[in-house]
N, C-alpha and C. Protein backbone atom coordinates (compact mmCIF):
# COMPACT_ATOMS: atom_id res chain seq x y z
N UNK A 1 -180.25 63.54 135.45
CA UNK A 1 -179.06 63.09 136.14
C UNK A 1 -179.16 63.36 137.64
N UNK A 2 -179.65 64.56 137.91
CA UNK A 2 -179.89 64.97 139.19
C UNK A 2 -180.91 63.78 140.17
N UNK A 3 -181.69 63.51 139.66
CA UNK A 3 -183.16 62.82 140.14
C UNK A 3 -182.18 61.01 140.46
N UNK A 4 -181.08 61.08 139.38
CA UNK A 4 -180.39 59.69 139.73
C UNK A 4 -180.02 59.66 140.82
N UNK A 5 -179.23 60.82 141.00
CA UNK A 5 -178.43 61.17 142.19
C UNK A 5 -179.16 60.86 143.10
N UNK A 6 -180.32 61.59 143.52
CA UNK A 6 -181.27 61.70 144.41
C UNK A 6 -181.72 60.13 144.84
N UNK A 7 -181.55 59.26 143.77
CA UNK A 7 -182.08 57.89 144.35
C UNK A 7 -181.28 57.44 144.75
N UNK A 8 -180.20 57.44 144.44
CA UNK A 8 -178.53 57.13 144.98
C UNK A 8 -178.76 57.34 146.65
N UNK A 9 -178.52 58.40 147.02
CA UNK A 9 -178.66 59.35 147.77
C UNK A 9 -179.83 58.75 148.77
N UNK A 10 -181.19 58.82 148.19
CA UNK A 10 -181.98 57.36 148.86
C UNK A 10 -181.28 56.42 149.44
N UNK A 11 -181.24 55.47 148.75
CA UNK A 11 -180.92 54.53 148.74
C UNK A 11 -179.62 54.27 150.05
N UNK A 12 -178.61 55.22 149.94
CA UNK A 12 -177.38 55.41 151.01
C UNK A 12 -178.06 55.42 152.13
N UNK A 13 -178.87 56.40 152.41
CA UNK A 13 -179.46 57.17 153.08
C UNK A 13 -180.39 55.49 154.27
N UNK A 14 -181.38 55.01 153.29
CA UNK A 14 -181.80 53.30 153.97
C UNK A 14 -180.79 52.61 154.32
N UNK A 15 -179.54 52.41 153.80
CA UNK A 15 -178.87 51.52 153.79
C UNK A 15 -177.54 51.94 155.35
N UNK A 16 -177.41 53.64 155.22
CA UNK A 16 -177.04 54.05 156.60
C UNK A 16 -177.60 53.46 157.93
N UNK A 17 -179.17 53.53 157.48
CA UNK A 17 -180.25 53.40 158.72
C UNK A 17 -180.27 51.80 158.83
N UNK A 18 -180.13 51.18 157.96
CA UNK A 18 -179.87 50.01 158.14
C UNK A 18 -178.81 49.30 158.86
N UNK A 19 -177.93 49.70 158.49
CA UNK A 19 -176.43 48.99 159.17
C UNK A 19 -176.12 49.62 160.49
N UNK A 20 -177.03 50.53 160.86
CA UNK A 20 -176.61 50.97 162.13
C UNK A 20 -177.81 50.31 163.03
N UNK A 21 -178.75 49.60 162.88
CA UNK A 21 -179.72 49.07 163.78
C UNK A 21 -179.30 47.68 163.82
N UNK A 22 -179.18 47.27 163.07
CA UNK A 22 -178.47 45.98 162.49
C UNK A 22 -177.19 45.82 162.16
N UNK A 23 -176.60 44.88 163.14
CA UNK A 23 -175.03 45.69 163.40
C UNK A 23 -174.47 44.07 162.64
N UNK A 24 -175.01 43.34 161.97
CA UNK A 24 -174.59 42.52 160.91
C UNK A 24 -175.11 43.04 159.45
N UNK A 25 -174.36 42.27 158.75
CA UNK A 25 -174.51 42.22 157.21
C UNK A 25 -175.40 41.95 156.62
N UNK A 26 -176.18 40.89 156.34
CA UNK A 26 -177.19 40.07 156.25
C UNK A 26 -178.28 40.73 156.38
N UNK A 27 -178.53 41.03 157.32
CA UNK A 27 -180.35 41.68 157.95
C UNK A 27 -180.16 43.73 157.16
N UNK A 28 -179.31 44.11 157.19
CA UNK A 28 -179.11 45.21 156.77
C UNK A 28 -178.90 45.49 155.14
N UNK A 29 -178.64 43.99 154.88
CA UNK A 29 -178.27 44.34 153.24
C UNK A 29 -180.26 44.01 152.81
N UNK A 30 -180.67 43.24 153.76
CA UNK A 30 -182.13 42.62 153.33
C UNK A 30 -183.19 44.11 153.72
N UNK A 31 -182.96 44.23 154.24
CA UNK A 31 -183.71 45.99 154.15
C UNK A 31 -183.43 46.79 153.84
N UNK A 32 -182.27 46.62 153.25
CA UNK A 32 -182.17 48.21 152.28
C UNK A 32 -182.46 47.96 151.06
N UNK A 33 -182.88 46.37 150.64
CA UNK A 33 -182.77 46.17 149.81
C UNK A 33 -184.81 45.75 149.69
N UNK A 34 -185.17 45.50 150.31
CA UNK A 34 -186.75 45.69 151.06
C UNK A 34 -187.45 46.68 150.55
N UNK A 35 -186.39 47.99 151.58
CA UNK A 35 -187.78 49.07 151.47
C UNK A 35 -187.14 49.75 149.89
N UNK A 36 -185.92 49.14 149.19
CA UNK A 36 -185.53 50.11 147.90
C UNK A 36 -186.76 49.07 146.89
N UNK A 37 -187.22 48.03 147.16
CA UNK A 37 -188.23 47.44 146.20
C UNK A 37 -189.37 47.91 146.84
N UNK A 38 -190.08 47.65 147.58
CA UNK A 38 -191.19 48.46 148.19
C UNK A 38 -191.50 49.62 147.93
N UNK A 39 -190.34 50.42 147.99
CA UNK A 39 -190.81 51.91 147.09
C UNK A 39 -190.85 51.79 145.89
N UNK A 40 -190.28 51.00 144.94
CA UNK A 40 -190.68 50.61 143.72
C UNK A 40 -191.94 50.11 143.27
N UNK A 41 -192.20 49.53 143.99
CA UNK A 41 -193.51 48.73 143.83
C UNK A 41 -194.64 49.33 144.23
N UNK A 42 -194.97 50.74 144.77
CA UNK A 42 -195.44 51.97 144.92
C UNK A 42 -196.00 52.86 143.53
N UNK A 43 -195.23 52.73 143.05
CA UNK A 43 -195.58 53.28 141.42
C UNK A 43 -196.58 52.37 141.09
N UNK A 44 -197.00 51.37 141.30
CA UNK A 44 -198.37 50.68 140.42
C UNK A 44 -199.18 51.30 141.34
N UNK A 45 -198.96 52.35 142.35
CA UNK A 45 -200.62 53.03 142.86
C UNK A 45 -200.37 54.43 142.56
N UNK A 46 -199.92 54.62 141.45
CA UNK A 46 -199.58 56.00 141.23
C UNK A 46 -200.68 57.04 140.62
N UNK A 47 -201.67 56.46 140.91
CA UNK A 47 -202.62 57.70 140.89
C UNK A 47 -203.17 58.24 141.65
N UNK A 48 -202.28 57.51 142.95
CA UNK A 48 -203.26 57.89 144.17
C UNK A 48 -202.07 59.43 144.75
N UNK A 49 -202.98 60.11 145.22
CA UNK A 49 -202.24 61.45 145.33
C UNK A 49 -200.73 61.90 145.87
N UNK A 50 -201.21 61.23 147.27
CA UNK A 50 -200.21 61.23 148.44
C UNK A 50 -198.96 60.36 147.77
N UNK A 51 -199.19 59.27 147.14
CA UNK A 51 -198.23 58.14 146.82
C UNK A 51 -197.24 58.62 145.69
N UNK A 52 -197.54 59.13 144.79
CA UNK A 52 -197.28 59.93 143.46
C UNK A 52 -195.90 60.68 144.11
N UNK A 53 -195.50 61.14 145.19
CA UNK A 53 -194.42 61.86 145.82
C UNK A 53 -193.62 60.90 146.21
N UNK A 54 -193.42 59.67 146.64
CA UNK A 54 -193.07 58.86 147.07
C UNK A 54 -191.86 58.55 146.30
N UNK A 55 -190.44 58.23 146.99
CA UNK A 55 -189.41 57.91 146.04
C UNK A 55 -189.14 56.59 145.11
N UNK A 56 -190.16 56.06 145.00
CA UNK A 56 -190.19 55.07 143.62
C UNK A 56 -190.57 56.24 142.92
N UNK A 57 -191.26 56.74 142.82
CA UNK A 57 -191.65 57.96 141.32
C UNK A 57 -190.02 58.57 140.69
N UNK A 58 -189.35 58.45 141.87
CA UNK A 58 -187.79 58.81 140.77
C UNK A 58 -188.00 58.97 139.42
N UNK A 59 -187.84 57.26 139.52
CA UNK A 59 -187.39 56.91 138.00
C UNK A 59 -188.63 57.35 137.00
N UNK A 60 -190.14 57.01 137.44
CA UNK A 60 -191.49 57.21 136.61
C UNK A 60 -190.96 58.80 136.23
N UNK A 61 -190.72 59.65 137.02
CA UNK A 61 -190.18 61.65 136.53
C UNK A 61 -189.21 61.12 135.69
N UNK A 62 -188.44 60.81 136.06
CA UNK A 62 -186.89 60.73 134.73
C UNK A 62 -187.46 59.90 133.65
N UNK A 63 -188.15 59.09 133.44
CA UNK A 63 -188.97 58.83 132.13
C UNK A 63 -189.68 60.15 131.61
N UNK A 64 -190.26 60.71 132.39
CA UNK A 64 -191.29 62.16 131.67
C UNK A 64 -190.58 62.92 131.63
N UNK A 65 -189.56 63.31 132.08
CA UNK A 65 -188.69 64.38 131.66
C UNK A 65 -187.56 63.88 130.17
N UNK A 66 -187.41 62.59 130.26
CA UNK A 66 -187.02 62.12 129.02
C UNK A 66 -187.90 62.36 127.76
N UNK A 67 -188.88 62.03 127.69
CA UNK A 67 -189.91 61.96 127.24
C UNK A 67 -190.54 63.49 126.63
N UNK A 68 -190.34 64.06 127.39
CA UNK A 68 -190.24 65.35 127.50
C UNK A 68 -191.82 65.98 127.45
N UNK A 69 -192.28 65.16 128.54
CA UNK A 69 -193.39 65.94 128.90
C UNK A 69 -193.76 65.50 130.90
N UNK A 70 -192.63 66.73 131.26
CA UNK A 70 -192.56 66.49 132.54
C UNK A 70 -193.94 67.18 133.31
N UNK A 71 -194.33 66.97 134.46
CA UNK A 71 -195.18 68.03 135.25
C UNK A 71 -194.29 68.75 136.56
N UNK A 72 -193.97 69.34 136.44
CA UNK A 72 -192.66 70.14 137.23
C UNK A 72 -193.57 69.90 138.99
N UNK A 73 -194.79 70.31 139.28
CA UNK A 73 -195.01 70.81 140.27
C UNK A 73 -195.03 69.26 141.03
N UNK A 74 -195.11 68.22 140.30
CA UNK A 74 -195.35 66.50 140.83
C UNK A 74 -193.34 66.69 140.91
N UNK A 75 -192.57 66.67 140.05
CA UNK A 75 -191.61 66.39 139.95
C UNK A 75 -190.62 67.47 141.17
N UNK A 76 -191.42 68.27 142.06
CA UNK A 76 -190.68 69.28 142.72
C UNK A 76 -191.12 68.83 144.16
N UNK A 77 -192.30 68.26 144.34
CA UNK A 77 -193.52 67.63 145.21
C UNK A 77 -192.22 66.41 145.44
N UNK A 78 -191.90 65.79 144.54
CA UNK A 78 -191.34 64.21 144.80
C UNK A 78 -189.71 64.58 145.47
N UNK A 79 -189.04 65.62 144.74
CA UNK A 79 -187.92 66.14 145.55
C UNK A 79 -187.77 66.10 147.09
N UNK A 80 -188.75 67.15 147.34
CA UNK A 80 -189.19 67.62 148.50
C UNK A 80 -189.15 66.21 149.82
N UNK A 81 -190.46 65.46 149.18
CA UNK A 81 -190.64 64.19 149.92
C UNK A 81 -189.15 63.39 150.33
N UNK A 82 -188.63 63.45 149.07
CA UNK A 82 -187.73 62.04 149.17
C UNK A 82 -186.21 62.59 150.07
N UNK A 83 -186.37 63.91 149.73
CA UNK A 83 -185.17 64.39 150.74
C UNK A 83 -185.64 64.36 152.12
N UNK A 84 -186.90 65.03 152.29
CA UNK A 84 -187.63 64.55 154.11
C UNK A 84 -187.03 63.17 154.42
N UNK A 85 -187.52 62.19 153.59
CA UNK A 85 -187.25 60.91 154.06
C UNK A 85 -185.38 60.36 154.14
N UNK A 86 -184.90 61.40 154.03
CA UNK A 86 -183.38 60.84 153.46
C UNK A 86 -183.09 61.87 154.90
N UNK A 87 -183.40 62.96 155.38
CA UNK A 87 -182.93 63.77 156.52
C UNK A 87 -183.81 63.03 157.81
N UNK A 88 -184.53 62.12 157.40
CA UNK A 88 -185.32 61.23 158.56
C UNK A 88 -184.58 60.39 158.67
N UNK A 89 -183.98 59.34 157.74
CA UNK A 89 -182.93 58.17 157.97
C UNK A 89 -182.06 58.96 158.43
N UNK A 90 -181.26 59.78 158.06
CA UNK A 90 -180.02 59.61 157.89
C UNK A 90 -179.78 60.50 160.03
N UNK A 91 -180.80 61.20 160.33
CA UNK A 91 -181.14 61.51 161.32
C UNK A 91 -181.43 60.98 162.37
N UNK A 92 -181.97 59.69 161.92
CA UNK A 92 -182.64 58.18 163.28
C UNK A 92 -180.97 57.38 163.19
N UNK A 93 -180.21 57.74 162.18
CA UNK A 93 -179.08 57.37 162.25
C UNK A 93 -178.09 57.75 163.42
N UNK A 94 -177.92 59.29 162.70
CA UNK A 94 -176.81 59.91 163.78
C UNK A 94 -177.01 59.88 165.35
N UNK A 95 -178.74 60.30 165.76
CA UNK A 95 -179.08 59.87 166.92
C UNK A 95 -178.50 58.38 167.48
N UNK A 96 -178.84 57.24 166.83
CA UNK A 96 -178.45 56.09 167.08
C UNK A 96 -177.00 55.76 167.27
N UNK A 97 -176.20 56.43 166.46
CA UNK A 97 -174.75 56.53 166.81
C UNK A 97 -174.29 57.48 167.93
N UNK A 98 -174.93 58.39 168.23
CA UNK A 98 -174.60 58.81 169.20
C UNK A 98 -174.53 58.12 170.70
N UNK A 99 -175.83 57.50 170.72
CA UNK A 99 -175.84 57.00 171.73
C UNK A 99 -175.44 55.84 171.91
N UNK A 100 -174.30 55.05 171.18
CA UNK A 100 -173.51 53.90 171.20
C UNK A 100 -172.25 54.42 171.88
N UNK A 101 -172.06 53.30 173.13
CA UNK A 101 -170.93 54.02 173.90
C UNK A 101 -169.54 53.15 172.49
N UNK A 102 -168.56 53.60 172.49
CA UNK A 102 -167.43 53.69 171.65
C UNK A 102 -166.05 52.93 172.31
């Protein structure tokens, strides 16, 4: 349930960074909706090391933990990553709002 969250949470996180560079609808709904398939589509190179952390693996962990044969140290590895990348958006964000005069 947690790991859902976490893609949720993703996902907000692109879609923040989106609508604030792109100050229409259209171009912002098309890249958040971009890089949320692109990271999906990441999992067919999932044996490659670096990639395996990457937040398409979400869902591939919540299958193995269903499954119930998780690898904790990949599944703690992918945490790690996907929150970096969610305190990177959500960070190129607030900068960017800041510096919009109001």
């Amino acid at each position: 349930m947690l790991l859902f969250i976490l893609d949720i949470m993703f996902v907000s996180s692109v879609a923040l960074f989106s609508s604030v560079y792109f100050r229409s609808y259209i171009p912002a709904m098309l890249m958040t909706w971009g890089i949320y398939i692109v990271s999906g589509l990441v999992t067919i190179a999932e044996r490659v090391p670096v990639i395996k952390h990457f937040p398409g693996m979400i869902k591939s962990n919540m299958g193995h933990i269903l499954y119930g044969m998780p690898d904790t140290g990949d599944i703690i590895w992918n945490i790690v990553v996907v929150f970096g990348l969610i305190a990177v958006f959500i960070g190129l964000s607030i900068k960017k709002i800041r510096n919009q005069d109001i």
